[in-house]
PDB file of N, CA and C in Angstrom:
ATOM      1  N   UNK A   1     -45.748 125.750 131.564  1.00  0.00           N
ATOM      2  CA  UNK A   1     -47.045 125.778 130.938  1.00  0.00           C
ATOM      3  C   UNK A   1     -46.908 126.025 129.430  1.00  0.00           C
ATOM      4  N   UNK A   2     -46.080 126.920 129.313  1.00  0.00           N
ATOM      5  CA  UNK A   2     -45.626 127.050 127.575  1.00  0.00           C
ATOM      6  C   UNK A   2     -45.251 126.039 126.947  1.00  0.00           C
ATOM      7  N   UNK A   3     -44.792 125.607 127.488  1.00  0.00           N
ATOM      8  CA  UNK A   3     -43.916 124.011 126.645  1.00  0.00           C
ATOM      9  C   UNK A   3     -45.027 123.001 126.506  1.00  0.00           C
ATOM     10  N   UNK A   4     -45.458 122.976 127.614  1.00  0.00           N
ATOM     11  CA  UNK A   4     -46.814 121.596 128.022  1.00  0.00           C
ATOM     12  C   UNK A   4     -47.376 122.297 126.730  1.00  0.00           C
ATOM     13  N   UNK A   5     -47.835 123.848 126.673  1.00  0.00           N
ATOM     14  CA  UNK A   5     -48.717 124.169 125.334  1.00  0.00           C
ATOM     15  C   UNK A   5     -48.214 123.603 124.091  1.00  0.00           C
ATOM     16  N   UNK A   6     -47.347 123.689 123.680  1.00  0.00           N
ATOM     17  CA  UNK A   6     -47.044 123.145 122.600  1.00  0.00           C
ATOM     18  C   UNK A   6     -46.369 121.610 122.325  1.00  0.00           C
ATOM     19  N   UNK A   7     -46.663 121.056 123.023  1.00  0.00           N
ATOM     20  CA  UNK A   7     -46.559 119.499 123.404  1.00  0.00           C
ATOM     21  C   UNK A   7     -44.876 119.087 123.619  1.00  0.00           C
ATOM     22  N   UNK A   8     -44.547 119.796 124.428  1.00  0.00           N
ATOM     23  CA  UNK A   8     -43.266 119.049 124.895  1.00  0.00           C
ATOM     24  C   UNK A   8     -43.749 118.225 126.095  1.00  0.00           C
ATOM     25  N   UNK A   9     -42.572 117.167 125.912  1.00  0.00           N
ATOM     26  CA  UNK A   9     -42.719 115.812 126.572  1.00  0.00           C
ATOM     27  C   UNK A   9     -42.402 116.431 127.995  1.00  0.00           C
ATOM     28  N   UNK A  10     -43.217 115.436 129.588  1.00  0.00           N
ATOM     29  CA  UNK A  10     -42.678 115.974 130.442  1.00  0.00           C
ATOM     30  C   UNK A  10     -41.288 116.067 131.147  1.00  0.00           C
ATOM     31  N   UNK A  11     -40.521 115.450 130.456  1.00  0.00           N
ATOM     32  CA  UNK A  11     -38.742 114.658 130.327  1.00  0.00           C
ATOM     33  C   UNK A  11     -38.617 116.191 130.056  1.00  0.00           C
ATOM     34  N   UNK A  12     -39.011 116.186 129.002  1.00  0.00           N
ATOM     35  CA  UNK A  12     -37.764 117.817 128.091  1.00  0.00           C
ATOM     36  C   UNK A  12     -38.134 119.385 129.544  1.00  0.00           C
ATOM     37  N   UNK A  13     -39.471 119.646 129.682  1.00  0.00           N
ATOM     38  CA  UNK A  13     -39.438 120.306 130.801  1.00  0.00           C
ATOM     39  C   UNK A  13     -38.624 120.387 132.222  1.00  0.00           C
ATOM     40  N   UNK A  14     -38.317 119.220 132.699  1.00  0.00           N
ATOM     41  CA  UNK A  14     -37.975 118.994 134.093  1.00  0.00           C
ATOM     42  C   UNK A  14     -36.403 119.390 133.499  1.00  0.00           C
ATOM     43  N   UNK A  15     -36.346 118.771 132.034  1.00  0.00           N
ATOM     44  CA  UNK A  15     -34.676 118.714 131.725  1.00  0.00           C
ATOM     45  C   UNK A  15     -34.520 120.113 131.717  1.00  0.00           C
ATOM     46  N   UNK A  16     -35.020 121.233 130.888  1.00  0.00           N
ATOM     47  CA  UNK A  16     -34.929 122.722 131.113  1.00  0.00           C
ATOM     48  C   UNK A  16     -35.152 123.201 132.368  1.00  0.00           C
ATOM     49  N   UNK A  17     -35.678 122.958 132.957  1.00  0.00           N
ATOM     50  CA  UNK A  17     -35.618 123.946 134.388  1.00  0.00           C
ATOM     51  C   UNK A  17     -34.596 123.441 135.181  1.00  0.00           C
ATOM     52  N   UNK A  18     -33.886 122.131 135.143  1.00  0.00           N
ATOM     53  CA  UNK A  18     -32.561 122.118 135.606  1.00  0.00           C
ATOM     54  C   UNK A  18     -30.908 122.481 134.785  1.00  0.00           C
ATOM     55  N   UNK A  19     -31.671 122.457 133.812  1.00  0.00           N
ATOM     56  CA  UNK A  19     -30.743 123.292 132.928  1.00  0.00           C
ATOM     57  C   UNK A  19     -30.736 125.548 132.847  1.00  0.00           C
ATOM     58  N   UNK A  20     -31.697 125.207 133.455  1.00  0.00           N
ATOM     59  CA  UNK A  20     -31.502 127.183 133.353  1.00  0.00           C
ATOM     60  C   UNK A  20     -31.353 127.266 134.890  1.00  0.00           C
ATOM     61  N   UNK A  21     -31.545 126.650 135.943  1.00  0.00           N
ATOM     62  CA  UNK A  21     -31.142 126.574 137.332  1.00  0.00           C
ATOM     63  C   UNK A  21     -29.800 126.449 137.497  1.00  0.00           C
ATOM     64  N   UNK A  22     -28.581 125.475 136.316  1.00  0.00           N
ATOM     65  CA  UNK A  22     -27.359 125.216 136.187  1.00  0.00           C
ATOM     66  C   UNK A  22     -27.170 126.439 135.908  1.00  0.00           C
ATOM     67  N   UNK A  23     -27.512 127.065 134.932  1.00  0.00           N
ATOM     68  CA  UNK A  23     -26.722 128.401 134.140  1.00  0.00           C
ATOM     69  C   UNK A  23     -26.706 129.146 135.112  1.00  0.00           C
ATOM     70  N   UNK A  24     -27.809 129.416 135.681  1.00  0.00           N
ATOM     71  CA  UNK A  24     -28.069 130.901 136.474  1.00  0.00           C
ATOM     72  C   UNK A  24     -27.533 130.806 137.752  1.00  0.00           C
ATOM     73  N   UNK A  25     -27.489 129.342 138.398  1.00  0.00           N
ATOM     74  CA  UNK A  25     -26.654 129.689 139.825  1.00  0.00           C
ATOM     75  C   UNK A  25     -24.898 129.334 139.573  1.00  0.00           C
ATOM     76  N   UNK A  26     -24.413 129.010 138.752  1.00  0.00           N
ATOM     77  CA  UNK A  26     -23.407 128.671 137.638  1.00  0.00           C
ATOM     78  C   UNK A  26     -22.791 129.732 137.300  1.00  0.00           C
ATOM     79  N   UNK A  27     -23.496 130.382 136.780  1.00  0.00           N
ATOM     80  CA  UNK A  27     -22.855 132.289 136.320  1.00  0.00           C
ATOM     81  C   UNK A  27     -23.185 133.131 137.766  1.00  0.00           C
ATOM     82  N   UNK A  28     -24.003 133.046 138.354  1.00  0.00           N
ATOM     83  CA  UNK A  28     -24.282 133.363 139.996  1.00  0.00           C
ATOM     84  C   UNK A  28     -22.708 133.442 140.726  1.00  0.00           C
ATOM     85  N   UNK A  29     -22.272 132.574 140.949  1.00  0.00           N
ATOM     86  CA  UNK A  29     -21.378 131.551 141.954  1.00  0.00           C
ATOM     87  C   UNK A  29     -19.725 132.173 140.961  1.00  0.00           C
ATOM     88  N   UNK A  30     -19.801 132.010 139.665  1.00  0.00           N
ATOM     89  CA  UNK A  30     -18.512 132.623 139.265  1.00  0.00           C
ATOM     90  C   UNK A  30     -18.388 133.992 139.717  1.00  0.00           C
ATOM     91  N   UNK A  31     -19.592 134.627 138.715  1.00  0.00           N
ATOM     92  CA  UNK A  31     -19.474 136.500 138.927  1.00  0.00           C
ATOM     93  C   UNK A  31     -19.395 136.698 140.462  1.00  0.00           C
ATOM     94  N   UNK A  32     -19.836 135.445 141.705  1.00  0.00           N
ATOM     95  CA  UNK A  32     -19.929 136.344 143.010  1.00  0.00           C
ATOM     96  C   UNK A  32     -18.133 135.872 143.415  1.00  0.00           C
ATOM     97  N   UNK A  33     -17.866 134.653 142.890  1.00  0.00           N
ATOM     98  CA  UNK A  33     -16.152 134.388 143.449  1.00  0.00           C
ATOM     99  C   UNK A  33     -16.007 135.400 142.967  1.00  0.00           C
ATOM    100  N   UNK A  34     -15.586 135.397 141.352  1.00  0.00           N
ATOM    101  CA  UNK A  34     -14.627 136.460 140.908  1.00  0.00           C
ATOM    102  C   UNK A  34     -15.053 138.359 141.868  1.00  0.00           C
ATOM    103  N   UNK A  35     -16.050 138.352 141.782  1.00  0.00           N
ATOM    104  CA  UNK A  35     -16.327 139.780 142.840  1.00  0.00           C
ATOM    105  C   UNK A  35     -15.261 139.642 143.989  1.00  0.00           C
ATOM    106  N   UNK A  36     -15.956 138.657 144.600  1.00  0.00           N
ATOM    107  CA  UNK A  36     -14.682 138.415 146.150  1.00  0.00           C
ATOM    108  C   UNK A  36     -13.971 138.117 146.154  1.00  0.00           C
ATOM    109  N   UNK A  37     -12.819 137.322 145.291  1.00  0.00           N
ATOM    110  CA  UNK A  37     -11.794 137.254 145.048  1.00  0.00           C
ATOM    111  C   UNK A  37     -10.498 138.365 144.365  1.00  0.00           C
ATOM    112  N   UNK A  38     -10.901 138.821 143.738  1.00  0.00           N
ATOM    113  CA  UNK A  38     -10.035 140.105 142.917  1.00  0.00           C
ATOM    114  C   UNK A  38     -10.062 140.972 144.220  1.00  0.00           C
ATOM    115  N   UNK A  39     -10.687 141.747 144.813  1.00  0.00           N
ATOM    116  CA  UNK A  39     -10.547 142.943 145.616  1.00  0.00           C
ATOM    117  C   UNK A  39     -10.032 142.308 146.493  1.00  0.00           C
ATOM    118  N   UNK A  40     -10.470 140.480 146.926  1.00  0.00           N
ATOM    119  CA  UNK A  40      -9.593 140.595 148.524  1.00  0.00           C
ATOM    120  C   UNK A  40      -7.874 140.263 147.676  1.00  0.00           C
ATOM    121  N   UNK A  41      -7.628 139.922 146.836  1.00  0.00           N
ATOM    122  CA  UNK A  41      -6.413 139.519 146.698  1.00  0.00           C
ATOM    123  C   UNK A  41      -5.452 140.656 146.727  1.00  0.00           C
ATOM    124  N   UNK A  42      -6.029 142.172 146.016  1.00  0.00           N
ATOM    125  CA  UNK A  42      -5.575 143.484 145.660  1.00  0.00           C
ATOM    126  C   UNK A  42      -5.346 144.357 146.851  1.00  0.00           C
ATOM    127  N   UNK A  43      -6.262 143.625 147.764  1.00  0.00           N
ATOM    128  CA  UNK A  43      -5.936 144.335 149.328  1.00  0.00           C
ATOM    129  C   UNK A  43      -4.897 143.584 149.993  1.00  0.00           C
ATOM    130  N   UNK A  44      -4.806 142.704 149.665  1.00  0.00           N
ATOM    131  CA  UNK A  44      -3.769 141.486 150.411  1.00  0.00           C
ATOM    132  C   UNK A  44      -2.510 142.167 149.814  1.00  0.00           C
ATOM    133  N   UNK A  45      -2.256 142.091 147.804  1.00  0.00           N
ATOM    134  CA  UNK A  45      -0.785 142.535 148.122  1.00  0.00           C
ATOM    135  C   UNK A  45      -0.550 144.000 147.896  1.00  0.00           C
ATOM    136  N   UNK A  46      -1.696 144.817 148.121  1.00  0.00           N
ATOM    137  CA  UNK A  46      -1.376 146.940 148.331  1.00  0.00           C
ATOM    138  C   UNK A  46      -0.881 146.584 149.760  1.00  0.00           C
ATOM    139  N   UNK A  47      -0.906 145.757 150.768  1.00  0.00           N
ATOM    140  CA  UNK A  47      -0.922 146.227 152.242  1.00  0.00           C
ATOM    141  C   UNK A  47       0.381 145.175 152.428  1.00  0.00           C
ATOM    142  N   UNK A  48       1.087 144.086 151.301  1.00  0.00           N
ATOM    143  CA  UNK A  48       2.264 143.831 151.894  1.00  0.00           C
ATOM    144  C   UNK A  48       1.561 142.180 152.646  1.00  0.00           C
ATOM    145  N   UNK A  49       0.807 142.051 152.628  1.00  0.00           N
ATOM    146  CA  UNK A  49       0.597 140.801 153.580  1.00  0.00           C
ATOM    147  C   UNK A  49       0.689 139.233 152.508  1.00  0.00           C
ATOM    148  N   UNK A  50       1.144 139.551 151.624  1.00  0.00           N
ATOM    149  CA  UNK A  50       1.160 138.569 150.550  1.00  0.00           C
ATOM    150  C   UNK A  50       1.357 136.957 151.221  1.00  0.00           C
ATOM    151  N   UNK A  51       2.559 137.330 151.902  1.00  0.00           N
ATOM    152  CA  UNK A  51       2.949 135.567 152.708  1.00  0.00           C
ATOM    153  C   UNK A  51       2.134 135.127 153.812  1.00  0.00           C
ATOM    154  N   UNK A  52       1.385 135.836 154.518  1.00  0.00           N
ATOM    155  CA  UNK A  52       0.693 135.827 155.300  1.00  0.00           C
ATOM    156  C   UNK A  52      -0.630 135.371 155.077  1.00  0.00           C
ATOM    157  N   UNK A  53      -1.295 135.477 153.896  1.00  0.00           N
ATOM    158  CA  UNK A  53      -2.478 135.769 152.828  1.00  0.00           C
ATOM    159  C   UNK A  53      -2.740 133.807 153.012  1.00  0.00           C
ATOM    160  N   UNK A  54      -3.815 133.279 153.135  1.00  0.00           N
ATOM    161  CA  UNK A  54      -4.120 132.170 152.789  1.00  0.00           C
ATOM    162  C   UNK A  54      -5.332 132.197 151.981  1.00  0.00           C
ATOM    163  N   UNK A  55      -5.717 131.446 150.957  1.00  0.00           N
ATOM    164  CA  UNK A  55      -6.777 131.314 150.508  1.00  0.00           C
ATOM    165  C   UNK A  55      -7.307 130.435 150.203  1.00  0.00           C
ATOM    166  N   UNK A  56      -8.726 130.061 150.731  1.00  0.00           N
ATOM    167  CA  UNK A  56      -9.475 128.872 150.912  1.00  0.00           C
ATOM    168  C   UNK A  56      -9.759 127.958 149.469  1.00  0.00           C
ATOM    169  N   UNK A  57      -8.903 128.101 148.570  1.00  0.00           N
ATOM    170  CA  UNK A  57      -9.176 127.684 147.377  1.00  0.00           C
ATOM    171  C   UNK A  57      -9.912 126.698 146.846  1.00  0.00           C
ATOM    172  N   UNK A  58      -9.916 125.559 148.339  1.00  0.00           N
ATOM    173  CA  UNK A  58     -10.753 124.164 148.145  1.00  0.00           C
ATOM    174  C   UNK A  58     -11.693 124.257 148.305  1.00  0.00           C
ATOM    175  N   UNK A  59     -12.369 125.306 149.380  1.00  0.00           N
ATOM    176  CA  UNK A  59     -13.753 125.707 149.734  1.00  0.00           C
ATOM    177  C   UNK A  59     -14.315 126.629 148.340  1.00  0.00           C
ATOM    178  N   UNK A  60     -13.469 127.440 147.782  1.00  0.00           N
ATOM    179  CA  UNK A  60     -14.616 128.375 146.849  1.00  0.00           C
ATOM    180  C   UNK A  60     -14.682 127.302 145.692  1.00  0.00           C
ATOM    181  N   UNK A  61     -13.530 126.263 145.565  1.00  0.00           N
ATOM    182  CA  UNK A  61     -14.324 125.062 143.995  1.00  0.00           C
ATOM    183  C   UNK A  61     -15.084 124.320 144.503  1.00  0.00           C
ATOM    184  N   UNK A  62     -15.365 124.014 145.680  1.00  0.00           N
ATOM    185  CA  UNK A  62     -16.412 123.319 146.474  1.00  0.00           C
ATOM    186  C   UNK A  62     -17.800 123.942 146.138  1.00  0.00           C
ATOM    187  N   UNK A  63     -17.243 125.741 146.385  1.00  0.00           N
ATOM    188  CA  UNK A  63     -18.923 126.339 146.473  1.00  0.00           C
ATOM    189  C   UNK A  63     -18.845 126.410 144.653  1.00  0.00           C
ATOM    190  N   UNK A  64     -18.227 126.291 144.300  1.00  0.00           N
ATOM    191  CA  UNK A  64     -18.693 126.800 142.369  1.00  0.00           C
ATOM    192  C   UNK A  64     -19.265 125.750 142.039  1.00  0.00           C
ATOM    193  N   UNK A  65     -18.824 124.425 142.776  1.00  0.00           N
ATOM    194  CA  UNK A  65     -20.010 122.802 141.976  1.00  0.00           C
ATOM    195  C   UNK A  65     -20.912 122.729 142.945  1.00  0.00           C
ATOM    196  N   UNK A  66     -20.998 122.573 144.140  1.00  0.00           N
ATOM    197  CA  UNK A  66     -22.205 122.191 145.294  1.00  0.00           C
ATOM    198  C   UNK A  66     -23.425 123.453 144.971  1.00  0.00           C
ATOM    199  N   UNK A  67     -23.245 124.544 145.005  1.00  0.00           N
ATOM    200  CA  UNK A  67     -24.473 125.228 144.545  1.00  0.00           C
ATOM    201  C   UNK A  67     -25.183 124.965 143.415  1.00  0.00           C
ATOM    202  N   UNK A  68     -24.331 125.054 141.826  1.00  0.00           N
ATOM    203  CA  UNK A  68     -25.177 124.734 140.828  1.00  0.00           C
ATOM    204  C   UNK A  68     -25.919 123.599 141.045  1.00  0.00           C
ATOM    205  N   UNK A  69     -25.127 122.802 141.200  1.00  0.00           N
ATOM    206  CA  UNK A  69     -25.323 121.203 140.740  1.00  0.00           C
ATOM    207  C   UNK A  69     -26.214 121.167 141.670  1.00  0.00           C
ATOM    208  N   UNK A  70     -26.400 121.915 143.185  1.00  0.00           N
ATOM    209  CA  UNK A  70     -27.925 120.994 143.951  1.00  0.00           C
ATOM    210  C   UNK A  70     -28.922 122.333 143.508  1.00  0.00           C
ATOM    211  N   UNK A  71     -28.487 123.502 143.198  1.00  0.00           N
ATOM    212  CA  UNK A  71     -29.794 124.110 142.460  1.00  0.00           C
ATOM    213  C   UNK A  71     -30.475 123.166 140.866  1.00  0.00           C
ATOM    214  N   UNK A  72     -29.898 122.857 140.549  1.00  0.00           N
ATOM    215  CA  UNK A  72     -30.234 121.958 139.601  1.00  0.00           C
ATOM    216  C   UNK A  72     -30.843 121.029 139.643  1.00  0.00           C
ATOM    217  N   UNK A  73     -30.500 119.772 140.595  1.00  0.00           N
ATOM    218  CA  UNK A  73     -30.922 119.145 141.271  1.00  0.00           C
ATOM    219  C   UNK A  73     -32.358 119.152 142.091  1.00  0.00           C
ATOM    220  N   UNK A  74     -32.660 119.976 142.727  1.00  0.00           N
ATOM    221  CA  UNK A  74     -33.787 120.776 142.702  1.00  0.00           C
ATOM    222  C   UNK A  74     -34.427 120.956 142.088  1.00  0.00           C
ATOM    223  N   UNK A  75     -34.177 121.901 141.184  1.00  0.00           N
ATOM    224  CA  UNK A  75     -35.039 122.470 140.036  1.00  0.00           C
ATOM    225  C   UNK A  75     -35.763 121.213 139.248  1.00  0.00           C
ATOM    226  N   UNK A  76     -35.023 120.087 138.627  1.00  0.00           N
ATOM    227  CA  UNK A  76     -35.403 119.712 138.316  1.00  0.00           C
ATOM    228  C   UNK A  76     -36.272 118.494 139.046  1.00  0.00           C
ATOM    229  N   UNK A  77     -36.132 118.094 140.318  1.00  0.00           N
ATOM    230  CA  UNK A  77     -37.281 117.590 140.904  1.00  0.00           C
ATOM    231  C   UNK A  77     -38.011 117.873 141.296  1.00  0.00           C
ATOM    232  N   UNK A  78     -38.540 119.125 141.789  1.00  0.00           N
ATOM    233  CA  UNK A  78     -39.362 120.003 142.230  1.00  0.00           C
ATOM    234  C   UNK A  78     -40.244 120.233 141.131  1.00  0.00           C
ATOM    235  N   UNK A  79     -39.728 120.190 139.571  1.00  0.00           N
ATOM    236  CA  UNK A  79     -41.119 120.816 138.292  1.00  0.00           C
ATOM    237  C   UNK A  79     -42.047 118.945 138.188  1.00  0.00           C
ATOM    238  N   UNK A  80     -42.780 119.966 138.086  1.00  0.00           N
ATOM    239  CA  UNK A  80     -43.688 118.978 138.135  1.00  0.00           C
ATOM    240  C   UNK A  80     -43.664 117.654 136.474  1.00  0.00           C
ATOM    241  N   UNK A  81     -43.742 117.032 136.605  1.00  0.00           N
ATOM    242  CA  UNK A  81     -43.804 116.184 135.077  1.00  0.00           C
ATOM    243  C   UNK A  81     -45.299 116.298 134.503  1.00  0.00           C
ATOM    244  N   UNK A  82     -46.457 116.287 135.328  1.00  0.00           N
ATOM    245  CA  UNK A  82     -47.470 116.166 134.298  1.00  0.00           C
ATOM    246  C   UNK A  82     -48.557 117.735 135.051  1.00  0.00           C
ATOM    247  N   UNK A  83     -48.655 118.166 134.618  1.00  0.00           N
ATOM    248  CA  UNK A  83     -49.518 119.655 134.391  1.00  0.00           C
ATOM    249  C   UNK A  83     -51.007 119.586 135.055  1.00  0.00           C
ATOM    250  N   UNK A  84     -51.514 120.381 135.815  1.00  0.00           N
ATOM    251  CA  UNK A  84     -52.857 120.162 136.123  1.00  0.00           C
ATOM    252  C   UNK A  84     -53.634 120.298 134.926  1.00  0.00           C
ATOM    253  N   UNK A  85     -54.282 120.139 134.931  1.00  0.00           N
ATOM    254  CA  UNK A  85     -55.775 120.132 133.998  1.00  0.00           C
ATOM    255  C   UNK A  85     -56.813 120.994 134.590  1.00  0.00           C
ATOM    256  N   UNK A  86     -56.831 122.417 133.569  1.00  0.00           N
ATOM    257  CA  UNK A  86     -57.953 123.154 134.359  1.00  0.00           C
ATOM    258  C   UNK A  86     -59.173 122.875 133.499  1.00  0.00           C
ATOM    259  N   UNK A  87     -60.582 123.264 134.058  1.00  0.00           N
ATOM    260  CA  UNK A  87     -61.933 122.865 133.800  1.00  0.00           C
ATOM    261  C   UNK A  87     -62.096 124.365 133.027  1.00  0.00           C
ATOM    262  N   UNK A  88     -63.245 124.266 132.135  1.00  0.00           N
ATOM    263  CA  UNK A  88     -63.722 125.758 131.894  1.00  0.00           C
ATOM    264  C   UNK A  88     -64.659 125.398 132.260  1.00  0.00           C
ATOM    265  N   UNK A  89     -65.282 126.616 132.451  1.00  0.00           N
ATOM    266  CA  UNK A  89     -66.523 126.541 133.311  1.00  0.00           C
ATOM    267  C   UNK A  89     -67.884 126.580 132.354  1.00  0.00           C
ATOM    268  N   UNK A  90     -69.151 126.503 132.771  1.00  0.00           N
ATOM    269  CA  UNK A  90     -70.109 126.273 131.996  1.00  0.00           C
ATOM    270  C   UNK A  90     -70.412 127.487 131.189  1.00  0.00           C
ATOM    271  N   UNK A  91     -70.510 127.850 129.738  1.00  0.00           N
ATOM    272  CA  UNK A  91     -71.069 128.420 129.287  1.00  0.00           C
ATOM    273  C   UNK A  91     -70.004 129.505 128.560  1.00  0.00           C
ATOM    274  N   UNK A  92     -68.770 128.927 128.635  1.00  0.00           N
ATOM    275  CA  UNK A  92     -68.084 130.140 128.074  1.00  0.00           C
ATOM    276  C   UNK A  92     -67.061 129.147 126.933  1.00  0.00           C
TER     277      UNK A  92
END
């Protein structure tokens, strides 16, 4: 609604809300690997299980592009391109 206020095109809107949907599930998806990754790796070699240890490495770069990119994806088809039009009412 802010943007529509000051006459941005409905292109540049849809383009920002899939652009701050990229960032935020983007920095989401790193800070939550890197969370789960560091502690399980630090438990893997305090306890000796190092060779034993597998890690799904193809699945977590899978989840770092498939989340942003379809939150994005989303985001930006879901905003609407052209804005309702509200009425004022009589007399004000």
């Amino acid at each position: 609604m802010t943007l529509a206020g000051v006459g941005a095109a409905p292109r540049l809107r849809k383009a920002l809300a899939g652009s701050q949907a990229l960032m935020t599930a983007g920095l989401g998806t790193v800070l939550g690997s890197v969370a789960g990754v560091i502690p399980a790796l630090l438990l893997v070699t305090a306890t000796g299980m190092a060779r034993a240890a597998v890690m799904p490495w193809l699945h977590l770069a899978a989840l770092l592009l498939a989340v942003p990119l379809t939150g994005a994806a989303l985001a930006w088809l879901f905003t609407r391109a052209k804005l309702p039009v509200s009425r004022r009412e009589v007399g004000t």
